[in-house]
C-alpha atoms as a PDB file:
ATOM      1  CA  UNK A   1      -1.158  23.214  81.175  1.00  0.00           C
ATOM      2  CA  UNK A   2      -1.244  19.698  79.870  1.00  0.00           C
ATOM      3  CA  UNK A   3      -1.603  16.385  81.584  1.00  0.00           C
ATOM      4  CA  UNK A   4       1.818  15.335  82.694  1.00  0.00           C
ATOM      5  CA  UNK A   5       2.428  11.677  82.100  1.00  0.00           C
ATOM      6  CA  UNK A   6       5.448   8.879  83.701  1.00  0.00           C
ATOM      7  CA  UNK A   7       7.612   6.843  82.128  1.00  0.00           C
ATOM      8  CA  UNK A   8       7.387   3.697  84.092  1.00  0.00           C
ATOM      9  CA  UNK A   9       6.879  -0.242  82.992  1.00  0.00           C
ATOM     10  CA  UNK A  10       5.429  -2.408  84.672  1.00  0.00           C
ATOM     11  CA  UNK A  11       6.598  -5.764  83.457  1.00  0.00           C
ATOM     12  CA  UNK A  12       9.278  -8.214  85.112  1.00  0.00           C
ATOM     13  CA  UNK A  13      13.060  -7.638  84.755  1.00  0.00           C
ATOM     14  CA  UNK A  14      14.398  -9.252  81.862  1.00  0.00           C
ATOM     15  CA  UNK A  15      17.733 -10.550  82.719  1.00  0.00           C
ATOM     16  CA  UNK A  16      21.093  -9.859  80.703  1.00  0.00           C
ATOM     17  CA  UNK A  17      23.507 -10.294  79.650  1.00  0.00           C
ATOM     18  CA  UNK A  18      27.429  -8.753  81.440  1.00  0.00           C
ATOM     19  CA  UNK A  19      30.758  -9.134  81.239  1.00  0.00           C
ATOM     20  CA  UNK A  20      34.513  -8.183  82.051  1.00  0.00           C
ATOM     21  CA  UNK A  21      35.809  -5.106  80.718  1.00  0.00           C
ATOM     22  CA  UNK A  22      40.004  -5.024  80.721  1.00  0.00           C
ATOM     23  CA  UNK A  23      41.277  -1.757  80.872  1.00  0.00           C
ATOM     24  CA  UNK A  24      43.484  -0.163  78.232  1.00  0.00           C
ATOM     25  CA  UNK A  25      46.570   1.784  78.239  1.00  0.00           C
ATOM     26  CA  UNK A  26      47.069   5.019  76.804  1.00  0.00           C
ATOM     27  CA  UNK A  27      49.237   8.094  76.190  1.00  0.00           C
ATOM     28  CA  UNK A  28      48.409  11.621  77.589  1.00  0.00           C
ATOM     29  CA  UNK A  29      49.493  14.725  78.098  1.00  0.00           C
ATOM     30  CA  UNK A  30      51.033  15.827  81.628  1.00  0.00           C
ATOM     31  CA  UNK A  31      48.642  18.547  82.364  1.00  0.00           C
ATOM     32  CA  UNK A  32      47.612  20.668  84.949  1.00  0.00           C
ATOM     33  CA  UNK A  33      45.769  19.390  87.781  1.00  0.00           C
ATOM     34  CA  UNK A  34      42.630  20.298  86.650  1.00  0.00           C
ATOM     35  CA  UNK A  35      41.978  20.760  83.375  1.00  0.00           C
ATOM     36  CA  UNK A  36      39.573  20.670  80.455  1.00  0.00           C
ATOM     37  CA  UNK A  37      38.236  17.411  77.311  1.00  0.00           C
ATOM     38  CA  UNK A  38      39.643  18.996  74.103  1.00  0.00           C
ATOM     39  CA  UNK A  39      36.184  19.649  72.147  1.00  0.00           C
ATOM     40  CA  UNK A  40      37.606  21.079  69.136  1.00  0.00           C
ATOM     41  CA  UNK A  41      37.209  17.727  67.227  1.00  0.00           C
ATOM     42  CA  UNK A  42      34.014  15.988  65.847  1.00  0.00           C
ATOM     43  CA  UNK A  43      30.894  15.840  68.554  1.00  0.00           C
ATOM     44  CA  UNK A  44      28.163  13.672  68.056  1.00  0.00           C
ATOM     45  CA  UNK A  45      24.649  13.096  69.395  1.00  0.00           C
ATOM     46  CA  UNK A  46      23.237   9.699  69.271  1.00  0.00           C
ATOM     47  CA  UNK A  47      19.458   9.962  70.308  1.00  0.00           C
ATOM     48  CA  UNK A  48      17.289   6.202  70.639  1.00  0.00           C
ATOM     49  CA  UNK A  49      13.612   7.429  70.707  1.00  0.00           C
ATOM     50  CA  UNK A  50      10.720   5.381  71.650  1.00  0.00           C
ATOM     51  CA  UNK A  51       6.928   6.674  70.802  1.00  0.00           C
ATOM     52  CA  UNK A  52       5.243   3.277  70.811  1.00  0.00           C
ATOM     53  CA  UNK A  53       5.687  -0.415  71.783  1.00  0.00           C
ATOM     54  CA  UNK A  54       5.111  -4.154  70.566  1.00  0.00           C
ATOM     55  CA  UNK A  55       3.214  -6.438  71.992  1.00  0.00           C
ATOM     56  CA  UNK A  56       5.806  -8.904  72.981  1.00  0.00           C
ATOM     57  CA  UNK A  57       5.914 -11.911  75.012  1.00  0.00           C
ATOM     58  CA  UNK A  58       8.906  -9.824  77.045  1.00  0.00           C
ATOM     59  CA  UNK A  59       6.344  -7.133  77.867  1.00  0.00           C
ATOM     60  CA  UNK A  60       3.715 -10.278  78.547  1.00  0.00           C
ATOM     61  CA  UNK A  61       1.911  -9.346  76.159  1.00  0.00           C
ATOM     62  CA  UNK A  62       0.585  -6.099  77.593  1.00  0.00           C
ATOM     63  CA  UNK A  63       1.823  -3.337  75.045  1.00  0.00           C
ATOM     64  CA  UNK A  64       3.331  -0.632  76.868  1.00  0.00           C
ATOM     65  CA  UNK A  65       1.916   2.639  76.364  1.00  0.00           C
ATOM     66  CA  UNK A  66       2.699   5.275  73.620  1.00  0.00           C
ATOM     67  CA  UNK A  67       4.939   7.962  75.275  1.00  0.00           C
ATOM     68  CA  UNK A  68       3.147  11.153  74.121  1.00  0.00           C
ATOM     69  CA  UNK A  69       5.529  14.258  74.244  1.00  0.00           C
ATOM     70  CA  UNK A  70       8.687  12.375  73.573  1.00  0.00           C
ATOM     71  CA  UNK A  71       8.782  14.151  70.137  1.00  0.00           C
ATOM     72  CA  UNK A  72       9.155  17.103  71.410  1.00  0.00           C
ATOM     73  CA  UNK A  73      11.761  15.895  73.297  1.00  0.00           C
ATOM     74  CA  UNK A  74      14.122  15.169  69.823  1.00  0.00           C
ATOM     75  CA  UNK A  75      13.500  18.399  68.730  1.00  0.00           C
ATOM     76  CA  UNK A  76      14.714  20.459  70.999  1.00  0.00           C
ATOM     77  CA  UNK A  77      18.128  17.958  71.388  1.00  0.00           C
ATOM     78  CA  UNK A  78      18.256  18.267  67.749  1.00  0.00           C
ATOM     79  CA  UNK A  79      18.231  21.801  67.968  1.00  0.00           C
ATOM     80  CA  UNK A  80      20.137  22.564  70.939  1.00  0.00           C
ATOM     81  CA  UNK A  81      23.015  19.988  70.070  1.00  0.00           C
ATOM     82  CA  UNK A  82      23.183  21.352  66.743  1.00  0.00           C
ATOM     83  CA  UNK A  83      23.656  24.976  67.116  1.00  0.00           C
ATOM     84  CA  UNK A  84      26.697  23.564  69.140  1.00  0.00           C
ATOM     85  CA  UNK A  85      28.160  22.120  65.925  1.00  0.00           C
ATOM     86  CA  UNK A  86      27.200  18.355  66.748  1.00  0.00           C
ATOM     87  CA  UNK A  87      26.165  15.743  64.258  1.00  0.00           C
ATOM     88  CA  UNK A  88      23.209  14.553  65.614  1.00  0.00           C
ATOM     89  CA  UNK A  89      20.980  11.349  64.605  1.00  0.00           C
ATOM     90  CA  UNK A  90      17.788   9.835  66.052  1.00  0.00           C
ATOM     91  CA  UNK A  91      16.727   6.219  65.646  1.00  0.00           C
ATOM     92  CA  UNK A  92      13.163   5.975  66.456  1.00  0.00           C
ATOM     93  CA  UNK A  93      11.011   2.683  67.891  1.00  0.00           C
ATOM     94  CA  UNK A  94      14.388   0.202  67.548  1.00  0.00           C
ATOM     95  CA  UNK A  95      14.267  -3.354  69.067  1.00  0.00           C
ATOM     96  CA  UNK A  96      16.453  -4.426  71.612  1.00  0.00           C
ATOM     97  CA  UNK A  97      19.348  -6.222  68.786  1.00  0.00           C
ATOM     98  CA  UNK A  98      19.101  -3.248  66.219  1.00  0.00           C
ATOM     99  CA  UNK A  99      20.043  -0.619  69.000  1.00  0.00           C
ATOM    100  CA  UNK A 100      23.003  -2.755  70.083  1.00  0.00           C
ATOM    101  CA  UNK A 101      24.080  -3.656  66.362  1.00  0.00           C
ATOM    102  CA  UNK A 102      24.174   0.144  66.662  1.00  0.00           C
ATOM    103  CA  UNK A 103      26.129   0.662  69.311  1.00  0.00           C
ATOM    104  CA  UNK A 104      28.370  -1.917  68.493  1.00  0.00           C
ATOM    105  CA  UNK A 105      29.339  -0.398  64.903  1.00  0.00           C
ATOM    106  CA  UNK A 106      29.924   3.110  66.939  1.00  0.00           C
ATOM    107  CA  UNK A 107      31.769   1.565  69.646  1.00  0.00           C
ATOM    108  CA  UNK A 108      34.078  -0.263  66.977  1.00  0.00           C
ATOM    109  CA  UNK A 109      34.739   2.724  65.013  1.00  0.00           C
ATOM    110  CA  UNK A 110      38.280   4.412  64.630  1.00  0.00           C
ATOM    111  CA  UNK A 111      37.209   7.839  66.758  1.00  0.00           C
ATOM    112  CA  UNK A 112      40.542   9.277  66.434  1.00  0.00           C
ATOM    113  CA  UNK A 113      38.946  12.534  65.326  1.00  0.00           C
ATOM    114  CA  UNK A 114      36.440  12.418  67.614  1.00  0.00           C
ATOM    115  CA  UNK A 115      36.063  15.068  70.732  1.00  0.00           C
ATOM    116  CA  UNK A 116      32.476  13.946  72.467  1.00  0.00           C
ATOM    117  CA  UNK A 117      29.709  10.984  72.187  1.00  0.00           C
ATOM    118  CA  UNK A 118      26.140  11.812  73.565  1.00  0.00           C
ATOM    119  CA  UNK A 119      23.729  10.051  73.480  1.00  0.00           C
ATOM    120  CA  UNK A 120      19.995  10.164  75.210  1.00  0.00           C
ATOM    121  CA  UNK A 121      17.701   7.634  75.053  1.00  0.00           C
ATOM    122  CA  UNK A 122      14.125   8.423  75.753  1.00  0.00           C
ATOM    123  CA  UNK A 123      11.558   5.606  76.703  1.00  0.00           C
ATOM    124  CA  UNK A 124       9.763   3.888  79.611  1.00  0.00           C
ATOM    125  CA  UNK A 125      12.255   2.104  82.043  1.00  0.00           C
ATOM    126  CA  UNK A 126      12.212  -0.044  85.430  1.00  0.00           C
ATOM    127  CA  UNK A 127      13.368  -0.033  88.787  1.00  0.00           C
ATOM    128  CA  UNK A 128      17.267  -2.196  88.312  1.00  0.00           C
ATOM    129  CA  UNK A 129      18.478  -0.229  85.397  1.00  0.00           C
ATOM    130  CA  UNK A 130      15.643  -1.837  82.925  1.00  0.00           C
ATOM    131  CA  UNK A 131      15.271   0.711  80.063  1.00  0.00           C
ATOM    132  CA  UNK A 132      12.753  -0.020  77.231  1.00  0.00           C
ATOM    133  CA  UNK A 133      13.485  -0.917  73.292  1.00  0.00           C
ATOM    134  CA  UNK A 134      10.580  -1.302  71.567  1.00  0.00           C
ATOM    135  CA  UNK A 135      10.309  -5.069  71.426  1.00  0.00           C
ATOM    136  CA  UNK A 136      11.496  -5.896  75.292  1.00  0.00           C
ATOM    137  CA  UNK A 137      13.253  -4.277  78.618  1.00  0.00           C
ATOM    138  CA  UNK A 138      17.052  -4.643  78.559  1.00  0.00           C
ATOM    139  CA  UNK A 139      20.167  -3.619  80.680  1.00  0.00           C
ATOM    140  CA  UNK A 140      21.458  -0.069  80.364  1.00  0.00           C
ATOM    141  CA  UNK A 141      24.887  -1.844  81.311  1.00  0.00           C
ATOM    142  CA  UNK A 142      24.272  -3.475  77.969  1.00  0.00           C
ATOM    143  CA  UNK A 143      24.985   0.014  76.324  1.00  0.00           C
ATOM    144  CA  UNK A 144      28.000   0.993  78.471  1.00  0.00           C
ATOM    145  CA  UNK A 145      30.006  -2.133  78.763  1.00  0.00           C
ATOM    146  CA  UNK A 146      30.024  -1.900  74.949  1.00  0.00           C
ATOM    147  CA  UNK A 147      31.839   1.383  74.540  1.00  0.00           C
ATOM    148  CA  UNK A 148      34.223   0.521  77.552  1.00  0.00           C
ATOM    149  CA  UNK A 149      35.939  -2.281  75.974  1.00  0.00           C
ATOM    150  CA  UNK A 150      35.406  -0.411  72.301  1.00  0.00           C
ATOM    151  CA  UNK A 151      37.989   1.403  70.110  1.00  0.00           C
ATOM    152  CA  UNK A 152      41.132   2.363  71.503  1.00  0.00           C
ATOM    153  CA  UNK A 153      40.616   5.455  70.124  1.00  0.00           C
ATOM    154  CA  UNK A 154      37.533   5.700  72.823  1.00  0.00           C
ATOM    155  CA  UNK A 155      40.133   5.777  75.545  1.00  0.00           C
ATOM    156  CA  UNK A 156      39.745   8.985  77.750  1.00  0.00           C
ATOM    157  CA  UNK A 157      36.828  10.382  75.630  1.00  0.00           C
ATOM    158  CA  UNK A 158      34.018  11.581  77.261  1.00  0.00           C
ATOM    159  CA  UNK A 159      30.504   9.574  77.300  1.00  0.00           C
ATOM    160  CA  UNK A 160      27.893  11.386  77.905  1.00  0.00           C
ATOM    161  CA  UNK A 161      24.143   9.850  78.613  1.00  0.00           C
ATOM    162  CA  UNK A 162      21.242  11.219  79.124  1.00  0.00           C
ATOM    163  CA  UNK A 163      18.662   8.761  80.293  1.00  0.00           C
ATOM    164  CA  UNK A 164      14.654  10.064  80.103  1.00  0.00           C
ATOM    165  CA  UNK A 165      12.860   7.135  81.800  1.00  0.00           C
ATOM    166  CA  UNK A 166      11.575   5.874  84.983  1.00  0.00           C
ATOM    167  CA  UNK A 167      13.817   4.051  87.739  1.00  0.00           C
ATOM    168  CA  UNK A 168      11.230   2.510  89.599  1.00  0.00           C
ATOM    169  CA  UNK A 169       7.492   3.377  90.134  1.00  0.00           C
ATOM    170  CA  UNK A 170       7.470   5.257  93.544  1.00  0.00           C
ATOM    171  CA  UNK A 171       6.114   8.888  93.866  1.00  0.00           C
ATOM    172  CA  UNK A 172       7.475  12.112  95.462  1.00  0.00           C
ATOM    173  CA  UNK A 173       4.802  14.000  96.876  1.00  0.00           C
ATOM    174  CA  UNK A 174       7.896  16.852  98.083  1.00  0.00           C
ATOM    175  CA  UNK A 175       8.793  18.432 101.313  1.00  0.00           C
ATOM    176  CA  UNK A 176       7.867  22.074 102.088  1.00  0.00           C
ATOM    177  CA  UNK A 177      11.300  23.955 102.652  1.00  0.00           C
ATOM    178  CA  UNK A 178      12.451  27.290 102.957  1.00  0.00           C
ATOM    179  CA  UNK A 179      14.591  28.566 100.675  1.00  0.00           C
ATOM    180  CA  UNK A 180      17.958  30.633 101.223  1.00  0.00           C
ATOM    181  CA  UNK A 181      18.036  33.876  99.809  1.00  0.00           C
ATOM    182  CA  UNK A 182      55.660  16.254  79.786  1.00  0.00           C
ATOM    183  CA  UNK A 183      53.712  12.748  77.872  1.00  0.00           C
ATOM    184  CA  UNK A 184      53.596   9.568  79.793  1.00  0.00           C
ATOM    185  CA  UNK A 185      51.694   6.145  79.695  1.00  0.00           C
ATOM    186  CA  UNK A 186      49.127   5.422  82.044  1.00  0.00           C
ATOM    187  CA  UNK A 187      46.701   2.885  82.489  1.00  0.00           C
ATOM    188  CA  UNK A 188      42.791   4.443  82.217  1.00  0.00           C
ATOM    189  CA  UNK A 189      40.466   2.711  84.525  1.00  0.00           C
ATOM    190  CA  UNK A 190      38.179   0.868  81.776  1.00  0.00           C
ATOM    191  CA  UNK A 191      35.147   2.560  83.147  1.00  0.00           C
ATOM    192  CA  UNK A 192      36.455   6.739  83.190  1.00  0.00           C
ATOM    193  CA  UNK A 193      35.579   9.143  81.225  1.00  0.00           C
ATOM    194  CA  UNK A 194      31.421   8.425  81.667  1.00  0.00           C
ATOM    195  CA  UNK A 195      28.662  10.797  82.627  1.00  0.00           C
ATOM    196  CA  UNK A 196      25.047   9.702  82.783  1.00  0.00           C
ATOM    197  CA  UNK A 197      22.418  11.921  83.618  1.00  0.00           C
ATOM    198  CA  UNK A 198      19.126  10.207  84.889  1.00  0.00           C
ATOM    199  CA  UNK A 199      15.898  12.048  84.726  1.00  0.00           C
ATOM    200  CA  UNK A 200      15.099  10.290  88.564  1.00  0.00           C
ATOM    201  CA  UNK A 201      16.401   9.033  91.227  1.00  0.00           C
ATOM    202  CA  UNK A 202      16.991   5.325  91.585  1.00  0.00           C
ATOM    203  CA  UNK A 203      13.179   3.177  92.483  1.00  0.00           C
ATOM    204  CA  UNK A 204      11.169   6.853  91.234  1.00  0.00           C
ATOM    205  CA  UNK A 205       8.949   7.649  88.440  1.00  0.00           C
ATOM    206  CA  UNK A 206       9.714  10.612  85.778  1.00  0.00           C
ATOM    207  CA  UNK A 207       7.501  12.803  84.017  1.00  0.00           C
ATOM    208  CA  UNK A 208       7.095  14.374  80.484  1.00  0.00           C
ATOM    209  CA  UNK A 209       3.786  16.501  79.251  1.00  0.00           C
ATOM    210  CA  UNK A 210       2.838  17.072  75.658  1.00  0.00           C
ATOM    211  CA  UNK A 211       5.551  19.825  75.729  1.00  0.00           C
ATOM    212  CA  UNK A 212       8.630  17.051  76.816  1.00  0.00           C
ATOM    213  CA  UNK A 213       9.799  15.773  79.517  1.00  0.00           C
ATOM    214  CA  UNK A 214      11.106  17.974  82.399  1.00  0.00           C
ATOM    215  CA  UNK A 215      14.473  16.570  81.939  1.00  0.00           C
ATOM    216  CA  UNK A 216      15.253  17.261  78.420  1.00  0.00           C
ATOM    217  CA  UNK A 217      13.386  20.478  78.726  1.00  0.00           C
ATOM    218  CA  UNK A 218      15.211  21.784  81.287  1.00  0.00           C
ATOM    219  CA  UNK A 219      18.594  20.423  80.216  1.00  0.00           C
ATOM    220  CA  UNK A 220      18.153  21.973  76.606  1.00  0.00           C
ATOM    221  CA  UNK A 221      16.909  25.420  78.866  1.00  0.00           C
ATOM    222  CA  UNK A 222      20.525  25.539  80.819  1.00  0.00           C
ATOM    223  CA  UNK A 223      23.300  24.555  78.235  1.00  0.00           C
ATOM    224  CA  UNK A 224      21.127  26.718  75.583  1.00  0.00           C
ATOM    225  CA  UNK A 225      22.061  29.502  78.150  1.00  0.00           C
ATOM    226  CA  UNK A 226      25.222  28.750  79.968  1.00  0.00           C
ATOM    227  CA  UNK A 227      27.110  26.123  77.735  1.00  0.00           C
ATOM    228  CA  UNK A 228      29.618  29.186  76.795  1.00  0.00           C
ATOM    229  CA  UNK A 229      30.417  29.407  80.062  1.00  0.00           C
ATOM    230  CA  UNK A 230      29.773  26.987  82.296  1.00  0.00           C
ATOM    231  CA  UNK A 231      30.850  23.101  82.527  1.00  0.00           C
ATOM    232  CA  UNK A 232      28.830  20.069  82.257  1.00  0.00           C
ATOM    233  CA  UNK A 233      28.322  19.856  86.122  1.00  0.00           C
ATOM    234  CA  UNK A 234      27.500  23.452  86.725  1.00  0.00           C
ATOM    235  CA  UNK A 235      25.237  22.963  83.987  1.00  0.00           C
ATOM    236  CA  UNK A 236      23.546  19.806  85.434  1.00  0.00           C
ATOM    237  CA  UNK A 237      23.311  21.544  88.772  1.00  0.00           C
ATOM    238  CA  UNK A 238      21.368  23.683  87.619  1.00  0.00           C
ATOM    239  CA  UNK A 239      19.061  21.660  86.057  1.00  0.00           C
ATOM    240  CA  UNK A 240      18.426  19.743  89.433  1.00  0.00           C
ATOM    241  CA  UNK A 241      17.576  22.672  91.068  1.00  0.00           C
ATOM    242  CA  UNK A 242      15.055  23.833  88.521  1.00  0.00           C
ATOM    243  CA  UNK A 243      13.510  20.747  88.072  1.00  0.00           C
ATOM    244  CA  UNK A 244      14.160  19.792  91.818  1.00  0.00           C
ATOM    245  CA  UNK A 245      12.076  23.276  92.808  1.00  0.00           C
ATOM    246  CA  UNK A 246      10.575  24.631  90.317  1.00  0.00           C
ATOM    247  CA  UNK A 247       8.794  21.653  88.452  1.00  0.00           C
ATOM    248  CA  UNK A 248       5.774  19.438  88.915  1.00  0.00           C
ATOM    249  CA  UNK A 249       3.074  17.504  87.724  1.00  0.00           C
ATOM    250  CA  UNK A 250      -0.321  18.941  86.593  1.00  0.00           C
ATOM    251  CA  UNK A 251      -3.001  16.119  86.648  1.00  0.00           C
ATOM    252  CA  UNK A 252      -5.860  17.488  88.331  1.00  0.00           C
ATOM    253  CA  UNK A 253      -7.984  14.742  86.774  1.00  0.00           C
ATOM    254  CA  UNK A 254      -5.835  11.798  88.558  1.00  0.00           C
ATOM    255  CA  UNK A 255      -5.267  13.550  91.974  1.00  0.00           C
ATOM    256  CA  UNK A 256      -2.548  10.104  92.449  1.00  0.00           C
ATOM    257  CA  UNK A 257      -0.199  11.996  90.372  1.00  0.00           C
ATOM    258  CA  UNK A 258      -0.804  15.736  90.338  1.00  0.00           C
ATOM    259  CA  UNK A 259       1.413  18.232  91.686  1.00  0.00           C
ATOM    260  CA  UNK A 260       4.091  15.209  92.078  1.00  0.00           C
ATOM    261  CA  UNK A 261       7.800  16.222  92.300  1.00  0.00           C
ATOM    262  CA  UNK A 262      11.080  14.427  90.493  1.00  0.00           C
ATOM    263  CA  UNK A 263      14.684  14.397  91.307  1.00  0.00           C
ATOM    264  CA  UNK A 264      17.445  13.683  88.679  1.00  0.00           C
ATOM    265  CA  UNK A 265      20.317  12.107  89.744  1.00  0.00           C
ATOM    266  CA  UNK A 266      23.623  12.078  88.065  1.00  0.00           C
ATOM    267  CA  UNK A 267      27.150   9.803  87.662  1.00  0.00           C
ATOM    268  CA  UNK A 268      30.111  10.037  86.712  1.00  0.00           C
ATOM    269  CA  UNK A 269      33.422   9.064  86.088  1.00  0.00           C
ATOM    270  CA  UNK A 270      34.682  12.207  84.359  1.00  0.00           C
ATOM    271  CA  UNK A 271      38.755  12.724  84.848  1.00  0.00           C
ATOM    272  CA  UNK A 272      38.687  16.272  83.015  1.00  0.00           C
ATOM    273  CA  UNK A 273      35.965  19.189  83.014  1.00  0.00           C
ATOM    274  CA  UNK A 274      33.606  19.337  79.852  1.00  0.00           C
ATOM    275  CA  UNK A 275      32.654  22.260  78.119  1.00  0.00           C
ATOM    276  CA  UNK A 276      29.969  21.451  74.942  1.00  0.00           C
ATOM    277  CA  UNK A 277      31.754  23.258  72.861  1.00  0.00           C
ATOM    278  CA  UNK A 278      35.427  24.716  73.297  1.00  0.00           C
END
């Protein structure tokens, strides 16, 4: 096994920017009570990657360290999301203004033919929400409040994130357990229609090897097997448990962080079920 490694900074907050989103109206169909995101239209995957870091005056001029592993990381999203028929690009190393510019210019496009947005951005983050670009730490909320007040074409599309970085830079050492064998208009809250996956659990470190991180690993693992089948928060499930029981760190060089245990946590604000692929 390789040496697993965190994604954690360890630089002050950065403070950003917010703002008010206003909710727009839209029309949809009168449905059943439960029912499912049509994902017969165009799917995309939007994946910000981060390797290595400047030397900044935002990261006090301590250059964060490369994030070994994360390549393997885009493959297997590139793969996975592809054999599911979505359009998938990766922007590598981007500063803090390019990957808004670039959210931006998707969050003002017309989507009317579009079914799904991913997106997964892999880097080091902080405890708050912090997430890494590769010139200075910035907001996540900086990403979202974007695409709620985009298009209106965005309106009651699901946004899915999947977030491979550190919340914080406490360790689980784990518990021993024992385990058990007609069309109307609405109004859409601004914020619905969002899923984001975190790789921990709020103030906790996460880990990746040379192999990936046991996030994206095990995500790619599940819907690979089960996306057919099974919806977005089966699938996720799933993934906690493995990763929740099944995973953790091999460091036998740094005792401090081997045989450590992470916990994804998940949100959302889903009104329909998703399926990856219809």
């Amino acid at each position: 096994m390789s040496d697993t490694f965190t994604d954690a900074g360890n630089y002050n907050r950065t403070p950003a920017a917010s703002g008010n989103a206003t909710a727009d109206s839209s029309v949809i169909s009168n449905v059943k009570e439960i029912s499912y995101y049509d994902v017969s239209g165009e799917k995309y995957l939007t994946i910000f990657n981060h390797y290595c870091y400047k030397n900044t005056r935002y990261f006090q001029y301590k250059k964060p360290s490369s994030r070994i592993g994360t390549n393997e990381d885009v493959k297997r999203l590139t793969n996975t999301f592809q054999n599911m028929d979505y359009k998938v690009t990766c922007h590598d190393d981007m500063d803090y203004g390019d990957i808004i510019d670039k959210i931006i210019e998707i969050s003002k496009q017309d989507h009317k033919e579009t079914s799904c947005l991913c997106f997964a951005f892999l880097t080091h983050g902080l405890k708050g929400g912090d997430l890494f670009a590769a010139d200075r730490p910035y907001q996540f909320k900086d990403v979202t409040i974007l695409l709620e007040n985009g298009h209106p074409s965005l309106v009651g599309k699901p946004k899915l994130f999947f977030i491979q970085a550190c919340r914080g830079d406490q360790i689980d050492s784990g518990r021993k357990v024992v385990i058990d064998g007609p069309e109307v208009s609405v109004n859409i809250p601004t914020h619905a229609d969002f899923l984001v996956l975190y790789s921990s659990v709020e103030n906790f470190v996460s880990y990746r090897d040379r192999d990936g991180s046991f996030l994206v690993q095990e995500l790619c693992d599940i819907i690979e097997e089960y996306h057919q089948e099974w919806d977005i928060l089966h699938i996720i499930t799933l993934v906690q448990r493995r990763i929740a029981y099944y995973r953790a760190t091999f460091s036998p060089a740094n005792l401090s962080i081997h045989e450590k245990k992470q916990m994804p946590e998940t949100r959302f604000s889903l009104t329909k079920l998703f399926k990856f692929r219809s």
